[in-house]
N, C-alpha and C. Protein backbone atom coordinates (compact mmCIF):
# COMPACT_ATOMS: atom_id res chain seq x y z
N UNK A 1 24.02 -24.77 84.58
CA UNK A 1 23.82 -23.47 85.19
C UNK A 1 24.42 -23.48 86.59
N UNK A 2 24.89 -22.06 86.96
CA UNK A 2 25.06 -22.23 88.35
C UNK A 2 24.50 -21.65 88.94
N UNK A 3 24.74 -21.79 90.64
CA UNK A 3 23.56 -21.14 91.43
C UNK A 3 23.30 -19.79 91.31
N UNK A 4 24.23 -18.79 90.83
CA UNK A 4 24.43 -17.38 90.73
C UNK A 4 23.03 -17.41 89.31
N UNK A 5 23.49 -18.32 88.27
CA UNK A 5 22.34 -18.22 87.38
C UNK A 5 21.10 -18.52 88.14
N UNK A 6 20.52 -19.39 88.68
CA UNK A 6 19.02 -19.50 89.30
C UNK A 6 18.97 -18.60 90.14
N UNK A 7 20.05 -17.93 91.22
CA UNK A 7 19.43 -16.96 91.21
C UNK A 7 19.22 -15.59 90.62
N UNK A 8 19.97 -15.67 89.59
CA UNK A 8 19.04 -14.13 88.37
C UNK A 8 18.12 -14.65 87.55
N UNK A 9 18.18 -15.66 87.33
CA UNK A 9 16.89 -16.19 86.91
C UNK A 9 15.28 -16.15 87.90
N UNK A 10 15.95 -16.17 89.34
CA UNK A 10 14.67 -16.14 89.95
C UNK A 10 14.15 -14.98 90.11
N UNK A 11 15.05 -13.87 90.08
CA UNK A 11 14.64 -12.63 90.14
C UNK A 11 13.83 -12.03 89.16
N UNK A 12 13.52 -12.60 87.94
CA UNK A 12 12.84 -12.34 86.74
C UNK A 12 11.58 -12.54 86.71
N UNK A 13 10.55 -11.92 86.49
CA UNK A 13 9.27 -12.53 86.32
C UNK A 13 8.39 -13.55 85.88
N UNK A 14 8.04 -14.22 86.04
CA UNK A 14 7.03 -15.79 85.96
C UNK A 14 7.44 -15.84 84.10
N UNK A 15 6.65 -14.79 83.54
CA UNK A 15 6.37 -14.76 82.40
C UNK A 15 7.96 -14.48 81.59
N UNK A 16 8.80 -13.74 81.60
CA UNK A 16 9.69 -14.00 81.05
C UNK A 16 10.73 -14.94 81.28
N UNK A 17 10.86 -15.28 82.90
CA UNK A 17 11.70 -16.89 82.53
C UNK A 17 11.01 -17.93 81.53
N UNK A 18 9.19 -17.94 81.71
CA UNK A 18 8.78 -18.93 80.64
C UNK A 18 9.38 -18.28 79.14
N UNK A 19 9.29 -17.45 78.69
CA UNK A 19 10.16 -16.92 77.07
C UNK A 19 11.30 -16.98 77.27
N UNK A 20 12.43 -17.19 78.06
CA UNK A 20 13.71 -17.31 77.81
C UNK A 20 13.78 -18.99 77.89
N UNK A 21 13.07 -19.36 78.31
CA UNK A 21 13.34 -21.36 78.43
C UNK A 21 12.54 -21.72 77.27
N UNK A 22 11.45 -20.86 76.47
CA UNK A 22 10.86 -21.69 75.40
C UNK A 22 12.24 -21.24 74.26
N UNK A 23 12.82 -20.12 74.23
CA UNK A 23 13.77 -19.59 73.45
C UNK A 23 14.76 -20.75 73.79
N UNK A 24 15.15 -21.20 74.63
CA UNK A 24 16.61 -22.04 74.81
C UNK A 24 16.23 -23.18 74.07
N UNK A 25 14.66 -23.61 74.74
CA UNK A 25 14.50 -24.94 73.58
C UNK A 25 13.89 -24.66 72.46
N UNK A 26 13.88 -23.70 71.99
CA UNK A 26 13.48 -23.85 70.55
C UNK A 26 15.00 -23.97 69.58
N UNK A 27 15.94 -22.86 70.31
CA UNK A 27 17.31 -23.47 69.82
C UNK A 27 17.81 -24.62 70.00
N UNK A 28 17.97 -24.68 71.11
CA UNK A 28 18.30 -26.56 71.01
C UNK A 28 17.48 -27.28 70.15
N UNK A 29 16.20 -27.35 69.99
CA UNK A 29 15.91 -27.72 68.63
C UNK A 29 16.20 -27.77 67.32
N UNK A 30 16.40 -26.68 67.06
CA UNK A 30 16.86 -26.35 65.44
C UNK A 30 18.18 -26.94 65.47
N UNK A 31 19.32 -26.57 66.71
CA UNK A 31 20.42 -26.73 66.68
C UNK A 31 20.66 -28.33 66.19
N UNK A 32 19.99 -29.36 66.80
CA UNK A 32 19.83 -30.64 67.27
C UNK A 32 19.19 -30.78 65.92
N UNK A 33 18.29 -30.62 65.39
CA UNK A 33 17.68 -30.87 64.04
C UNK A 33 18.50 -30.79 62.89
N UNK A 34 19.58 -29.65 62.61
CA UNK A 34 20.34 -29.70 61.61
C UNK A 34 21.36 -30.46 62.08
N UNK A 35 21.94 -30.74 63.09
CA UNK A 35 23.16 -31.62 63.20
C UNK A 35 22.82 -32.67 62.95
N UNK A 36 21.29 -33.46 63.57
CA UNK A 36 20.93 -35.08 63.44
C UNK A 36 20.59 -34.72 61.08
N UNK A 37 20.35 -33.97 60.82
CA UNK A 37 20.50 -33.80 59.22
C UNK A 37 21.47 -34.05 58.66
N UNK A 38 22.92 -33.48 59.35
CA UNK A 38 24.47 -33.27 58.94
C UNK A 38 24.25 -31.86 58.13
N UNK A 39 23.69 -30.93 58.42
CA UNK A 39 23.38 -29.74 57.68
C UNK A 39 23.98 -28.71 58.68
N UNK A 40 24.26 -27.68 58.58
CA UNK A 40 24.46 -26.51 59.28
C UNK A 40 23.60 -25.93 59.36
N UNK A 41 23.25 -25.29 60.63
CA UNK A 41 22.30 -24.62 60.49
C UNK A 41 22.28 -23.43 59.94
N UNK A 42 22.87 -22.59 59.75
CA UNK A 42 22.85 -21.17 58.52
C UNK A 42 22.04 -21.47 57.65
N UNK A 43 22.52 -22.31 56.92
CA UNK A 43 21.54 -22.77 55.56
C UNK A 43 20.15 -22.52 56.25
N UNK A 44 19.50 -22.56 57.20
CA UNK A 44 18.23 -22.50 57.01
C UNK A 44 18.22 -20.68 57.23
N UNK A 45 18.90 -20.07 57.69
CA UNK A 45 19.16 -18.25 57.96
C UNK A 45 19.24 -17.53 56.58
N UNK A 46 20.61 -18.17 55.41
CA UNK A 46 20.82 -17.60 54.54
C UNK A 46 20.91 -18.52 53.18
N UNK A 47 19.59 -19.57 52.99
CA UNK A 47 19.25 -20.19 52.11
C UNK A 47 20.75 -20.63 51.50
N UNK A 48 20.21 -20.52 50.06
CA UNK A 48 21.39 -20.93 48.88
C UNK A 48 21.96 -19.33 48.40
N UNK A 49 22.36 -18.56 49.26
CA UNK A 49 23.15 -17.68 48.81
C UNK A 49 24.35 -17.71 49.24
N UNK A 50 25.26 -17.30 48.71
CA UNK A 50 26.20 -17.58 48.91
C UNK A 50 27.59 -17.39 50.47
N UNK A 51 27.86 -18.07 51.34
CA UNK A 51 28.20 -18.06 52.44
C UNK A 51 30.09 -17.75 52.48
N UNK A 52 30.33 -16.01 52.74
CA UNK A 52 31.70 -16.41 53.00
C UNK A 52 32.38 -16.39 54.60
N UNK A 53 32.82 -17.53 55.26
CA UNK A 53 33.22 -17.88 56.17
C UNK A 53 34.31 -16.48 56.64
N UNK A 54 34.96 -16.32 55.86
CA UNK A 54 35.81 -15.21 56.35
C UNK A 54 36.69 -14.49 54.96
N UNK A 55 36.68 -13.28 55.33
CA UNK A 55 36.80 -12.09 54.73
C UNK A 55 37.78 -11.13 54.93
N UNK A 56 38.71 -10.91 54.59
CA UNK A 56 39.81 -10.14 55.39
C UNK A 56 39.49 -8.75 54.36
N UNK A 57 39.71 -7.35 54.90
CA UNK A 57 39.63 -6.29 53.86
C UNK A 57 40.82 -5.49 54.88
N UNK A 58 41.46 -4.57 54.31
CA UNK A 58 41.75 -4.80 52.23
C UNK A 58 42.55 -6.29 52.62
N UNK A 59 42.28 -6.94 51.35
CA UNK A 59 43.14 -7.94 51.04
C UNK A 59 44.87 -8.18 51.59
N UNK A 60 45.50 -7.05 50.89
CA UNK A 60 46.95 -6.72 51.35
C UNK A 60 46.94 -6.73 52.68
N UNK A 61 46.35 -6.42 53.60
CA UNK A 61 46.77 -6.03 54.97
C UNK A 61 47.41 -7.07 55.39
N UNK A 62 48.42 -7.07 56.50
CA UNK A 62 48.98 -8.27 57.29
C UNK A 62 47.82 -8.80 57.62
N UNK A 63 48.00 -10.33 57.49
CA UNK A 63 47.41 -10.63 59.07
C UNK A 63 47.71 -12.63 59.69
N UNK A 64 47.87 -13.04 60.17
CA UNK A 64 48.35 -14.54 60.36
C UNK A 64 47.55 -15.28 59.73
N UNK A 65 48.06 -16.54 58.89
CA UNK A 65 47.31 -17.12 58.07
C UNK A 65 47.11 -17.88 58.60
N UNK A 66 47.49 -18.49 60.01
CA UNK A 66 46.97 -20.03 60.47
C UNK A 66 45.79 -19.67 61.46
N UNK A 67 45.79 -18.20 61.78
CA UNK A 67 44.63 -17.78 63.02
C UNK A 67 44.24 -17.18 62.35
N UNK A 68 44.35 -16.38 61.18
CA UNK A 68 43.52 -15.03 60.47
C UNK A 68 43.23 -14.01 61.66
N UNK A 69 44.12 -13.80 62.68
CA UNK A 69 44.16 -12.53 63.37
C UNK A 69 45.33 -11.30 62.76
N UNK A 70 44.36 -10.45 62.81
CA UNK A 70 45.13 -9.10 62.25
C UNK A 70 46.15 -8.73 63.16
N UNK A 71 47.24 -8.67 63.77
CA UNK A 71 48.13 -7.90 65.15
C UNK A 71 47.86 -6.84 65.34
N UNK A 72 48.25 -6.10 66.10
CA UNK A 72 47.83 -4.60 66.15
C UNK A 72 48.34 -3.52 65.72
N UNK A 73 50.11 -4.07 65.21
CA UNK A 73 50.74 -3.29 65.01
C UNK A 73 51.04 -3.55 62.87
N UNK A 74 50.04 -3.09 62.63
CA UNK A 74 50.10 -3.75 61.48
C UNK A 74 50.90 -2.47 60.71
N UNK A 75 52.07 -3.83 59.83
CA UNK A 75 52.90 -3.04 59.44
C UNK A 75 52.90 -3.30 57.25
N UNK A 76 51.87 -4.01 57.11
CA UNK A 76 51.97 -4.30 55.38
C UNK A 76 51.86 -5.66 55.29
N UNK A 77 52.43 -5.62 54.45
CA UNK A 77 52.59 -7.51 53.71
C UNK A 77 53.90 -7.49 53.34
């Protein structure tokens, strides 16, 4: 953190800096729990259904296959 963060952090009330620091470590927990697993953590968000990483629609449209960014000036396939 930097000092600009402690101080908007100090400006916050007693009670919600304590809920934003139990929130940071409860993620760092989970986070830290599925990695020491070798699991991702999603799996515990969206069980055994099925996960697609990425999705381009419509299909046809341009877009770069090594970045999967669309350009702006999209002209087809």
């Amino acid at each position: 953190m930097t000092d600009s963060d402690d101080f908007i952090l100090a400006m916050l009330p007693a009670d919600r800096r304590e809920r934003l620091t139990t929130a940071a470590d409860t993620l760092f927990s989970v986070l830290s729990e599925a990695a020491n697993e070798g699991r991702h953590f999603l799996v515990d968000l969206i069980g055994k259904a099925p996960f697609t990483q990425w999705s381009h629609y419509p299909e046809e449209d341009v877009h770069d296959t090594d970045t999967e960014v669309v350009p702006e000036n999209r002209t087809g396939s």
